[in-house]
Protein backbone atom coordinates (compact mmCIF):
# COMPACT_ATOMS: atom_id res chain seq x y z
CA UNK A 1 0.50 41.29 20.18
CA UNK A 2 -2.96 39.28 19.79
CA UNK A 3 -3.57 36.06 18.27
CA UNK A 4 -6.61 34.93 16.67
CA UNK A 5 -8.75 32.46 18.26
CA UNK A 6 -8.73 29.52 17.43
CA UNK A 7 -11.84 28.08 14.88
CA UNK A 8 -13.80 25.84 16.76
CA UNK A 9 -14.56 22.72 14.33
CA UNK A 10 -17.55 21.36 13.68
CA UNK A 11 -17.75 17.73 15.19
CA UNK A 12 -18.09 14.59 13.18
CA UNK A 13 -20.00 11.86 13.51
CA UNK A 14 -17.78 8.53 13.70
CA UNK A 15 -17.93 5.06 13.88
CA UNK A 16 -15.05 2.35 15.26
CA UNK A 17 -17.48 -0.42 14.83
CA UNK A 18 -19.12 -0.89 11.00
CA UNK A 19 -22.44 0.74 11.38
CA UNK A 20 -25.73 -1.36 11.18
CA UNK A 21 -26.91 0.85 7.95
CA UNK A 22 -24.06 1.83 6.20
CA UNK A 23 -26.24 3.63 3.73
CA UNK A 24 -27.62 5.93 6.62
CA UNK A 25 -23.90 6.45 8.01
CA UNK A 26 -22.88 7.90 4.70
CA UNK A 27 -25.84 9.72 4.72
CA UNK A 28 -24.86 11.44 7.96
CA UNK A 29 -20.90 11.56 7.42
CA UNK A 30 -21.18 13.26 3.82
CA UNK A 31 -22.89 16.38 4.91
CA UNK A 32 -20.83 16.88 8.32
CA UNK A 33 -17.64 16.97 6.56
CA UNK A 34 -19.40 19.41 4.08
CA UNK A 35 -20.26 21.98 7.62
CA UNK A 36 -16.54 20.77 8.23
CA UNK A 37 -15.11 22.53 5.06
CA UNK A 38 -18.06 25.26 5.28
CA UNK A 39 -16.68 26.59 8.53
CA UNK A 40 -13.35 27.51 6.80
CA UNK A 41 -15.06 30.05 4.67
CA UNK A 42 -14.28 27.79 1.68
CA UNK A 43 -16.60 25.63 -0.06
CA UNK A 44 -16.42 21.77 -1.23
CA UNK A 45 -15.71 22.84 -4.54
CA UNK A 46 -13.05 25.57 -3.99
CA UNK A 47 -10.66 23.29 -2.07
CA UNK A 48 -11.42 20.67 -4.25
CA UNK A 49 -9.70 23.32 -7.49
CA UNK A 50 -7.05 23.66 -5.08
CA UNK A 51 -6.58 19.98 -5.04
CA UNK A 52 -6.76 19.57 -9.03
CA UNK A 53 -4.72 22.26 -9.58
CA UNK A 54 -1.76 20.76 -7.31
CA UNK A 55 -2.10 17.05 -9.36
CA UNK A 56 -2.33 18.84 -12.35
CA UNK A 57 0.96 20.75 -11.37
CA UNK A 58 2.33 16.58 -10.57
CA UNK A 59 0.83 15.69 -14.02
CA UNK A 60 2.93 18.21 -16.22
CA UNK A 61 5.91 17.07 -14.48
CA UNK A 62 5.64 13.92 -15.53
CA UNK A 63 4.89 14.74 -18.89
CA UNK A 64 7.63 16.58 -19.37
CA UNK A 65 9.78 13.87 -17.86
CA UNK A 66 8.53 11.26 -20.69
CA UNK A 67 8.51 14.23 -23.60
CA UNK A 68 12.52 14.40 -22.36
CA UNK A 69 12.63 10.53 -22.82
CA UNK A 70 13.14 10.48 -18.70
CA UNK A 71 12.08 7.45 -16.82
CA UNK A 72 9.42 8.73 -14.69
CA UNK A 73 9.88 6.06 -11.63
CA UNK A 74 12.96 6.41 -10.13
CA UNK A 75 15.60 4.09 -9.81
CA UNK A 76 18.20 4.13 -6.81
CA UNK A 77 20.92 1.40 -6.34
CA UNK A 78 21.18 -0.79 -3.77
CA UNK A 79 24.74 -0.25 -2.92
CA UNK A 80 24.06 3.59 -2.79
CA UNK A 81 21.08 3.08 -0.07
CA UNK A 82 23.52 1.05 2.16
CA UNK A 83 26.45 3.42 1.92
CA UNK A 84 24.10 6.07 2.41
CA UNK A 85 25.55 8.05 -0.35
CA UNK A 86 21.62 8.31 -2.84
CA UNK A 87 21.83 11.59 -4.32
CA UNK A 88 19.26 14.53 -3.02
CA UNK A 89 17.94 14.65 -6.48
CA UNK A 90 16.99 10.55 -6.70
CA UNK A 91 15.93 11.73 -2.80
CA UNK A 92 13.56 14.51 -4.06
CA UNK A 93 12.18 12.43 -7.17
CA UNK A 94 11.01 9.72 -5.13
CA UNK A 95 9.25 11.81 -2.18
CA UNK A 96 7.54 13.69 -5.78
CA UNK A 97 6.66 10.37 -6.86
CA UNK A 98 6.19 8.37 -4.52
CA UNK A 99 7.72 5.16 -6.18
CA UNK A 100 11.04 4.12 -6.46
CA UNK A 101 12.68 0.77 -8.17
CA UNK A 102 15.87 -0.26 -5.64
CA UNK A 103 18.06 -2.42 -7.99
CA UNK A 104 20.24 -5.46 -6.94
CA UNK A 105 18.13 -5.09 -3.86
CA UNK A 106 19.40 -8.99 -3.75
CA UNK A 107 21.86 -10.82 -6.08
CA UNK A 108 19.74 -12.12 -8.91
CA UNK A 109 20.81 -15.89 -8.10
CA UNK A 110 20.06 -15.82 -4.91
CA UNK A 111 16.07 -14.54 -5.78
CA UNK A 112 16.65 -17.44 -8.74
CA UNK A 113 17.08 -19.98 -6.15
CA UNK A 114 14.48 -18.33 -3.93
CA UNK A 115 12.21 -18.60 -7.04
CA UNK A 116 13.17 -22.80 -7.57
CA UNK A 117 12.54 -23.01 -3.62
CA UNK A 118 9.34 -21.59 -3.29
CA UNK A 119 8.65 -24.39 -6.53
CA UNK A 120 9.79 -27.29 -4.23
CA UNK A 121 7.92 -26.13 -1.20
CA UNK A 122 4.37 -25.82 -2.94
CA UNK A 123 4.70 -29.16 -5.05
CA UNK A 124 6.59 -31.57 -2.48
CA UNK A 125 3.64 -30.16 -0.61
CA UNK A 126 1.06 -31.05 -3.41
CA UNK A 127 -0.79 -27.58 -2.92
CA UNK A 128 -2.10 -27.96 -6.90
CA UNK A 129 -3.71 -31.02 -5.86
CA UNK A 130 -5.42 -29.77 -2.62
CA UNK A 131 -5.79 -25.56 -3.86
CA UNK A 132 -9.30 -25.18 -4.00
CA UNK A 133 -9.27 -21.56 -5.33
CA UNK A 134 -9.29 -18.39 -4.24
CA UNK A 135 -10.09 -17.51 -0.70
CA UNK A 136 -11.71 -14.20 -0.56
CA UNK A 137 -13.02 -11.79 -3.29
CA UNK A 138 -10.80 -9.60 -2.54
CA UNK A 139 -10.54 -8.34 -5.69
CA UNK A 140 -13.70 -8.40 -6.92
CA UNK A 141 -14.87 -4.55 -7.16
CA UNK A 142 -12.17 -4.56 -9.48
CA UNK A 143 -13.13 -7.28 -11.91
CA UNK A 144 -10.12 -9.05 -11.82
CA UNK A 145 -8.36 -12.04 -9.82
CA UNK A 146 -4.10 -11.86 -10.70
CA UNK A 147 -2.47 -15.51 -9.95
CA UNK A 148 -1.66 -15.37 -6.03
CA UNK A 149 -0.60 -18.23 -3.58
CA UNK A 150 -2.18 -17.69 -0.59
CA UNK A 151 1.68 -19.35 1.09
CA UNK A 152 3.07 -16.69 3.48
CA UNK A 153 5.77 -19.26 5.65
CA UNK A 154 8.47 -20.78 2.70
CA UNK A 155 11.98 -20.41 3.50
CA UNK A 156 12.11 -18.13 0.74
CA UNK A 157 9.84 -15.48 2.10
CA UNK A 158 10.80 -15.71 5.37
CA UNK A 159 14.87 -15.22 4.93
CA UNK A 160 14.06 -12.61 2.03
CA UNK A 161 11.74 -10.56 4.85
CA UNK A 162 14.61 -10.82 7.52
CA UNK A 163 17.77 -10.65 5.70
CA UNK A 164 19.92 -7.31 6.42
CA UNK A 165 19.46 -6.28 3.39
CA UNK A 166 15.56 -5.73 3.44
CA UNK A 167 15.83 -3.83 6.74
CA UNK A 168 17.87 -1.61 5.15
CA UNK A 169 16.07 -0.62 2.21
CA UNK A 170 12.57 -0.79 4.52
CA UNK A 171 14.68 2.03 7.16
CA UNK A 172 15.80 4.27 3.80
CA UNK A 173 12.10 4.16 2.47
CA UNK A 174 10.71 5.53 6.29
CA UNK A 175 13.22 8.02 6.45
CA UNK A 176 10.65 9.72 3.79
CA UNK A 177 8.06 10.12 6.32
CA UNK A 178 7.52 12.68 9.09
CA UNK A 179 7.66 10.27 12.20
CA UNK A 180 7.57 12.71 15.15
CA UNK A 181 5.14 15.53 15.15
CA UNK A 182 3.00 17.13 17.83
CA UNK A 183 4.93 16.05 20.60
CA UNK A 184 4.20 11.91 19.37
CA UNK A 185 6.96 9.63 17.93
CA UNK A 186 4.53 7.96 15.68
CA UNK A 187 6.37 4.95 14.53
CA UNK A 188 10.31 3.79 14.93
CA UNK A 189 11.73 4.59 11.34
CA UNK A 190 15.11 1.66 11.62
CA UNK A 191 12.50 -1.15 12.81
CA UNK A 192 10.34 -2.95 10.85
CA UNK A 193 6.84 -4.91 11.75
CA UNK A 194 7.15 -8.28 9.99
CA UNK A 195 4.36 -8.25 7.64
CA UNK A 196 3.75 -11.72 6.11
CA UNK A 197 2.00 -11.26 2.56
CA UNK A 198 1.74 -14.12 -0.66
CA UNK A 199 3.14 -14.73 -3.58
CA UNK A 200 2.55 -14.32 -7.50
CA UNK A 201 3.67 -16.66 -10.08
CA UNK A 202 2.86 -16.26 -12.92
CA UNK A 203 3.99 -18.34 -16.29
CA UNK A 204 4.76 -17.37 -19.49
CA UNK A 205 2.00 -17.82 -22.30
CA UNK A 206 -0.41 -16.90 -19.64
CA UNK A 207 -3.20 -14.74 -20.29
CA UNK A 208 -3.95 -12.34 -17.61
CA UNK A 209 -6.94 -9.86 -17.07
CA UNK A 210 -4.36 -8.00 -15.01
CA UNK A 211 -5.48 -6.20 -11.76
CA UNK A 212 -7.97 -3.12 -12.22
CA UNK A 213 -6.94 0.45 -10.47
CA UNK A 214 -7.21 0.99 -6.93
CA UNK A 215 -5.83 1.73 -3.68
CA UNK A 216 -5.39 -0.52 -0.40
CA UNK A 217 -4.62 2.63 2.96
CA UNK A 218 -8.87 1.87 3.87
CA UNK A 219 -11.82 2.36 2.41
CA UNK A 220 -14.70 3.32 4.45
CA UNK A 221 -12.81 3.97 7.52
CA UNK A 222 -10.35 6.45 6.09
CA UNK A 223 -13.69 8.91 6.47
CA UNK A 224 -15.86 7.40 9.42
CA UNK A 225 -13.02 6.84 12.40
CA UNK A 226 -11.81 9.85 14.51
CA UNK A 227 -8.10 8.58 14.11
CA UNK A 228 -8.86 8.86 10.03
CA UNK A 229 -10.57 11.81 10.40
CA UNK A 230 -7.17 13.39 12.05
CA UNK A 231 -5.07 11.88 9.93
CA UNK A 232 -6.64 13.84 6.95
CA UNK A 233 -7.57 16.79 8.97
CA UNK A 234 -6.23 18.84 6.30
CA UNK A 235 -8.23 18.08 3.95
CA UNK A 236 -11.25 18.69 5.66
CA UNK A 237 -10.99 21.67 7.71
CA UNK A 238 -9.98 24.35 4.91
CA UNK A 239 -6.20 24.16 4.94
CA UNK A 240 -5.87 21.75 2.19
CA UNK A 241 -2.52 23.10 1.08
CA UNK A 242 -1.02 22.00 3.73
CA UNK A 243 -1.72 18.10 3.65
CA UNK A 244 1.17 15.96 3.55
CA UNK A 245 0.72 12.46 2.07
CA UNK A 246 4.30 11.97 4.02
CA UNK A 247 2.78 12.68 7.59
CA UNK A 248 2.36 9.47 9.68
CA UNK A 249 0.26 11.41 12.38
CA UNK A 250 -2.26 9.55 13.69
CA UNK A 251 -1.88 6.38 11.20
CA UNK A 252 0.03 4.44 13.34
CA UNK A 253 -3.08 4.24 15.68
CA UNK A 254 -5.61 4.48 13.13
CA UNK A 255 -9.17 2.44 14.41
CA UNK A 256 -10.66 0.14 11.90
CA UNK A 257 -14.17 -1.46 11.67
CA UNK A 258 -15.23 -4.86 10.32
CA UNK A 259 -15.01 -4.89 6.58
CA UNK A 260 -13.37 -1.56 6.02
CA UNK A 261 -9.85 -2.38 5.16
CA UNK A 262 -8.03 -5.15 4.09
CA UNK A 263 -4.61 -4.37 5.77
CA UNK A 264 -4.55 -4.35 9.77
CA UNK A 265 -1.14 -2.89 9.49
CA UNK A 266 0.26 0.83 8.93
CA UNK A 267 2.33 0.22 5.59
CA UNK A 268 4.91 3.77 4.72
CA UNK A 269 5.08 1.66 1.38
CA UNK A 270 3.55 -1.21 0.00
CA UNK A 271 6.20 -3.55 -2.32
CA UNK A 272 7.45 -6.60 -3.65
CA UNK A 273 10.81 -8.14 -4.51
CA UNK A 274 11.36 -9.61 -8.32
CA UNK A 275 12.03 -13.35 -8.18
CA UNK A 276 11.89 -13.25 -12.39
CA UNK A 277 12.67 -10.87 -15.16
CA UNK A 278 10.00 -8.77 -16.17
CA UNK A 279 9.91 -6.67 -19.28
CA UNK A 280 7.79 -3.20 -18.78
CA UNK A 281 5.20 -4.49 -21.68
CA UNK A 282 4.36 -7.69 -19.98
CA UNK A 283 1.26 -7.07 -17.74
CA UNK A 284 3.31 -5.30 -14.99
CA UNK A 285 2.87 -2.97 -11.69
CA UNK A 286 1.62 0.52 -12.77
CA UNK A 287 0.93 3.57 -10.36
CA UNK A 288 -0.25 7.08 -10.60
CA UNK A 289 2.70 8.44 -9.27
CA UNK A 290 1.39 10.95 -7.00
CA UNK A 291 1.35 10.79 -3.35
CA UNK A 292 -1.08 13.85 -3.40
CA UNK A 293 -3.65 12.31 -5.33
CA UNK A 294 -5.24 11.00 -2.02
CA UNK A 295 -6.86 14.52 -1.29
CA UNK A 296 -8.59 14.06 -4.47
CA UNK A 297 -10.03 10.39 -3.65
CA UNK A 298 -11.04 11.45 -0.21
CA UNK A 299 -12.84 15.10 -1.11
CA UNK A 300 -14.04 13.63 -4.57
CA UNK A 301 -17.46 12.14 -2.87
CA UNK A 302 -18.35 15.69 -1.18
CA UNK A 303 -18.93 16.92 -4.65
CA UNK A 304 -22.53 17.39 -5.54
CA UNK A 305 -22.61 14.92 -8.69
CA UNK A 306 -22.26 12.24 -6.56
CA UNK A 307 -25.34 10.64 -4.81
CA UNK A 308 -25.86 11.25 -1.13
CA UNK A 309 -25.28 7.29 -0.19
CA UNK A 310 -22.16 6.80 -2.61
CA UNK A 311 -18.98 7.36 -1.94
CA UNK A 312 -17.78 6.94 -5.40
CA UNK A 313 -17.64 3.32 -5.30
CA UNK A 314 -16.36 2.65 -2.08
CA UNK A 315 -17.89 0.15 -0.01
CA UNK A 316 -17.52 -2.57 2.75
CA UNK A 317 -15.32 -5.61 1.87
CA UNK A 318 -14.06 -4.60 -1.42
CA UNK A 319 -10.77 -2.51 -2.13
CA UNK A 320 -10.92 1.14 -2.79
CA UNK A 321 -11.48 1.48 -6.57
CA UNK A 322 -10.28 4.25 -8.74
CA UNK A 323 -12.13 4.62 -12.27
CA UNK A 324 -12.54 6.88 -14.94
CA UNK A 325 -16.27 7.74 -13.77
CA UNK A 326 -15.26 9.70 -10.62
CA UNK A 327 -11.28 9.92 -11.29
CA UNK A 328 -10.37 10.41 -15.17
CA UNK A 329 -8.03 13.20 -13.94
CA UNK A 330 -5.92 10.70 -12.32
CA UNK A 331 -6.25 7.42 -13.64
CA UNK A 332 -5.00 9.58 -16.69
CA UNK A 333 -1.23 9.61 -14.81
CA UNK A 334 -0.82 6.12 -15.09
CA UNK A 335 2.79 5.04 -15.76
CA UNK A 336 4.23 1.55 -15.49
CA UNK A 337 7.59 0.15 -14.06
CA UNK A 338 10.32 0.19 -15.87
CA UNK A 339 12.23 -3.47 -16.94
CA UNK A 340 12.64 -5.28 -13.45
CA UNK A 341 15.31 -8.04 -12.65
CA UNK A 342 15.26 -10.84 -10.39
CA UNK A 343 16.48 -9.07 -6.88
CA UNK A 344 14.93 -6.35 -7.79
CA UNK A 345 12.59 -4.77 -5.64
CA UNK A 346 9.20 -2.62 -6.41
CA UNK A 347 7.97 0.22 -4.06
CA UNK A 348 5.31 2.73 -3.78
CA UNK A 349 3.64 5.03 -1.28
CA UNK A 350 0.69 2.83 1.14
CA UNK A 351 -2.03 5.48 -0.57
CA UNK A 352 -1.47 5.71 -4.36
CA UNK A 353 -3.22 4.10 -7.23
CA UNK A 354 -2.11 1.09 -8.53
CA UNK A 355 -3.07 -1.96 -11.40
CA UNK A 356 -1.45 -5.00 -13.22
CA UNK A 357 -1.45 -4.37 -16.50
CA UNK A 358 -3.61 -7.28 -18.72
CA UNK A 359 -0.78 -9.18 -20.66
CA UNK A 360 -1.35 -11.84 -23.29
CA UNK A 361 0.60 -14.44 -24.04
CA UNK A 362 3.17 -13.55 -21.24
CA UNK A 363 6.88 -13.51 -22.64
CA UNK A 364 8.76 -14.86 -19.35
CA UNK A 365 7.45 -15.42 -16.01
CA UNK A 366 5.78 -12.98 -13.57
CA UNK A 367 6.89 -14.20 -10.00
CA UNK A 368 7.17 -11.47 -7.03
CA UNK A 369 6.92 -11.92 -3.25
CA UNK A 370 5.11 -9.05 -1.53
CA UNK A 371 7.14 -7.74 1.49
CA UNK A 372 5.80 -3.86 2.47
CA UNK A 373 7.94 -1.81 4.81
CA UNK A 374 5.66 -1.13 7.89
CA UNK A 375 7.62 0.33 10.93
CA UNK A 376 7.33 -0.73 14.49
CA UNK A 377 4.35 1.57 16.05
CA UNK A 378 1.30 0.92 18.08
CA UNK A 379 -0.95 -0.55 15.36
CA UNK A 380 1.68 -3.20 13.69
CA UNK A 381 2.89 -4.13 17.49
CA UNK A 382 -1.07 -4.92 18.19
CA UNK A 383 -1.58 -7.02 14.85
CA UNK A 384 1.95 -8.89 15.32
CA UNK A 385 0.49 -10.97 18.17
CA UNK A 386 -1.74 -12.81 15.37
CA UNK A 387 1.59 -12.49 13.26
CA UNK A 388 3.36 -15.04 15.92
CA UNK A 389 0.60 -17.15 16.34
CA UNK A 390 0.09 -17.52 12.85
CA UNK A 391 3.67 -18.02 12.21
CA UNK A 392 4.04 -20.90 15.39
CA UNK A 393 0.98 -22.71 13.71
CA UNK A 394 1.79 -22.08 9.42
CA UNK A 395 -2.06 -20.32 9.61
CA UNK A 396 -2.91 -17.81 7.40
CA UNK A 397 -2.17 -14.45 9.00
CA UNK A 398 -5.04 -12.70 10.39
CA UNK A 399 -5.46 -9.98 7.50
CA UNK A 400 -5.73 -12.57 4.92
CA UNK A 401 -8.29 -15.27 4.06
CA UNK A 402 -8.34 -18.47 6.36
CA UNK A 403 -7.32 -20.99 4.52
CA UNK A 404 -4.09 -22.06 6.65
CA UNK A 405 -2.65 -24.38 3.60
CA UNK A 406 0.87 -24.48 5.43
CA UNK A 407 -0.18 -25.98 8.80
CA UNK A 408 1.26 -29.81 8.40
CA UNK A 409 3.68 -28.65 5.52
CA UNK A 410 7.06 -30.07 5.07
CA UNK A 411 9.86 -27.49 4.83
CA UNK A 412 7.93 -24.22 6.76
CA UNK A 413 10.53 -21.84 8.10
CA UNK A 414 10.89 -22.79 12.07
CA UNK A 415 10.90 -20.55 15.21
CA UNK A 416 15.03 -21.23 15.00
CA UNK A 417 15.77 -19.93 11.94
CA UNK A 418 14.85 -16.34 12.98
CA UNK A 419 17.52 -13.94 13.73
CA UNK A 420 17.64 -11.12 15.41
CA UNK A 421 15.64 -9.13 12.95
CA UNK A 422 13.22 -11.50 12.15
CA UNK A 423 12.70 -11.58 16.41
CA UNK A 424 12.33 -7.85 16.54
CA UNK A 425 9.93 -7.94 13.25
CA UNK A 426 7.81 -10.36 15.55
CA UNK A 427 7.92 -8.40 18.78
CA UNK A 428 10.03 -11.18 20.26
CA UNK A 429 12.07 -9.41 21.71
């Protein structure tokens, strides 16, 4: 019996440091993935059918589910996900979708008092009085700013991100991914990085522009670094079909350049916990629930309507935007969170589409804490050294602007209140 040989790949041109003329570097890269997909036999425009046709498959389905009256996010209880008894079918909905509501993640008084504590710690701190506005324009290629506190070191946060109960949901939302795969254990599924993020509050009768679509896995670096570029492989050497938005291969080491990404970190999802009731109609989370819709945003800028030095938008210090423009097809899908509860918690996949829908006159507050689940692997262990330092000295971590409000505060979580989980999260032991 013969095999054939194998295809010998075109090589790409990559970059692990930002490239002095960024224009020039998507000159080069656009073309080379082009020979890339060329040397399958298949064209740009063939595999990118392949990919419509496959989110157009996701789009009926959820269709369907709302012409039935269906929720289309699905919702798994808390108590199921620690006895280990959520059903295949809530199982198979979520790796569909991507997103998942866990309810009574936490007992609704005790993300009440979390809520009132978080209150105490910024005004016995007088952070109105000394808040000089935001940080970073982080969200600026998306026109909007939503009402964050750049505080990542309250009580609150900190027993919330290393309670039991947040270790287990973070293990049951890894156990979606492929971990292990060409011989490499890619990241440790029951052991979670602790990944410090902010807060939202937001109060009712506010008027809010809400938080315009987009995506946070990269931007230009998902294309121009060799771990990226292996990551998607798929995608970009003919065998489309078989990319898996669940595969961590190669993310957990993926190389970054200087004002490519905003998150240091290998997220499996990105979330937050409720610390308020939220009606579905009051400027909340929405998603196009689709893990596959990544193939489209990455081949999307090979096609020839776009210029040779755009990548549809995409660009240095700015989050990956998703607009009707280049993506009508998928900002099209979507679909908003159901009611949420205090102790609630809010999930969905580290590469999907998201926004805040604009709300005015808010009816209730908006408050959240944003606590991802990002498993233990060779990237988070590298970026939780400037985790612990941060943490020892109330800074602002290092993904995040430095603004380091919490350095003399009264209150900040100590070194010994951590337990054992919080220790691991750090890499203390």
């Amino acid at each position: 019996m013969t095999t054939a040989p194998e295809r010998t790949l075109p090589e790409l041109p990559h970059w692990e440091t930002e490239p002095a003329d960024l224009s020039a570097a998507i000159r080069r890269i656009k073309p080379a993935l082009r020979a890339r997909i060329a040397s399958s036999g298949r064209t740009v425009e063939e595999v990118f059918v392949a990919v419509e046709h496959r989110i157009a498959a996701r789009i009926a389905e959820i269709r369907a589910d709302q012409a039935r009256g269906e929720g289309v996010w699905p919702v798994v209880d808390y108590a199921d996900v620690e006895r280990g008894t959520v059903s295949a079918e809530q199982r198979d909905k979520v790796r569909r979708r991507g997103c998942l509501v866990v309810r009574g993640h936490f007992d609704r008084d005790q993300a009440l008092a979390w809520d009132a504590e978080i209150v105490d710690y910024v005004e016995r701190n007088r952070f109105f009085e000394n808040y000089s506005g935001p940080g970073d324009d982080f969200f600026g290629s998306v026109g909007s700013k939503p009402e964050i506190y750049p505080i990542y070191w309250s009580n609150a946060q900190m027993q919330a991100r290393q309670s039991d109960r947040m270790a287990r949901v973070q293990a049951f939302l890894n156990s979606f991914w492929k971990h292990e795969s060409q011989g490499v254990r890619w990241f440790e599924p029951d052991r979670d990085a602790l990944y410090p993020d902010r807060i939202r509050r937001r109060p009712p009768g506010s008027d809010s522009g809400g938080l315009g679509t987009h995506c946070d896995p990269g931007t230009l670096d998902l294309w121009m670094t060799r771990s990226h570029q292996q990551a998607f492989r798929h995608l970009f050497d003919g065998t489309v079909e078989q990319y898996d938005p669940w595969d961590a291969a190669h993310r957990t080491a993926a190389s970054q350049y200087p004002g490519s990404t905003m998150c240091s970190a290998f997220r499996t999802f990105q979330g937050w916990t409720a610390l308020s009731d939220m009606a579905h109609d009051q400027g909340v989370l929405h998603t196009v629930p689709i893990p596959e819709a990544m193939a489209y945003l990455m081949l999307r800028p090979l096609l020839p309507d776009v210029p040779d030095d755009d990548m549809c938008g995409v660009t240095t210090n700015q989050v990956f935007p998703a607009d009707r423009k280049w993506h009508p097809m998928l900002v099209e899908a979507l679909t908003g969170i159901p009611d949420i509860s205090a102790g609630d918690s809010v999930w969905w996949h580290c590469d999907m589409i998201h926004s805040v829908a604009p709300v005015t006159d808010q009816k209730g507050w908006g408050n959240v804490m944003y606590i991802p689940a990002a498993p233990w692997c060779p990237r988070n262990e590298a970026y939780s050294e400037s985790v612990r330092e941060a943490f020892r000295t109330g800074s602002s971590p290092g993904d995040f602007p430095e603004e380091h409000y919490e350095r003399e505060w009264e209150g900040r979580f100590t070194p010994d209140q951590l337990n054992e989980t919080g220790r691991r999260g750090l890499g203390l032991s």
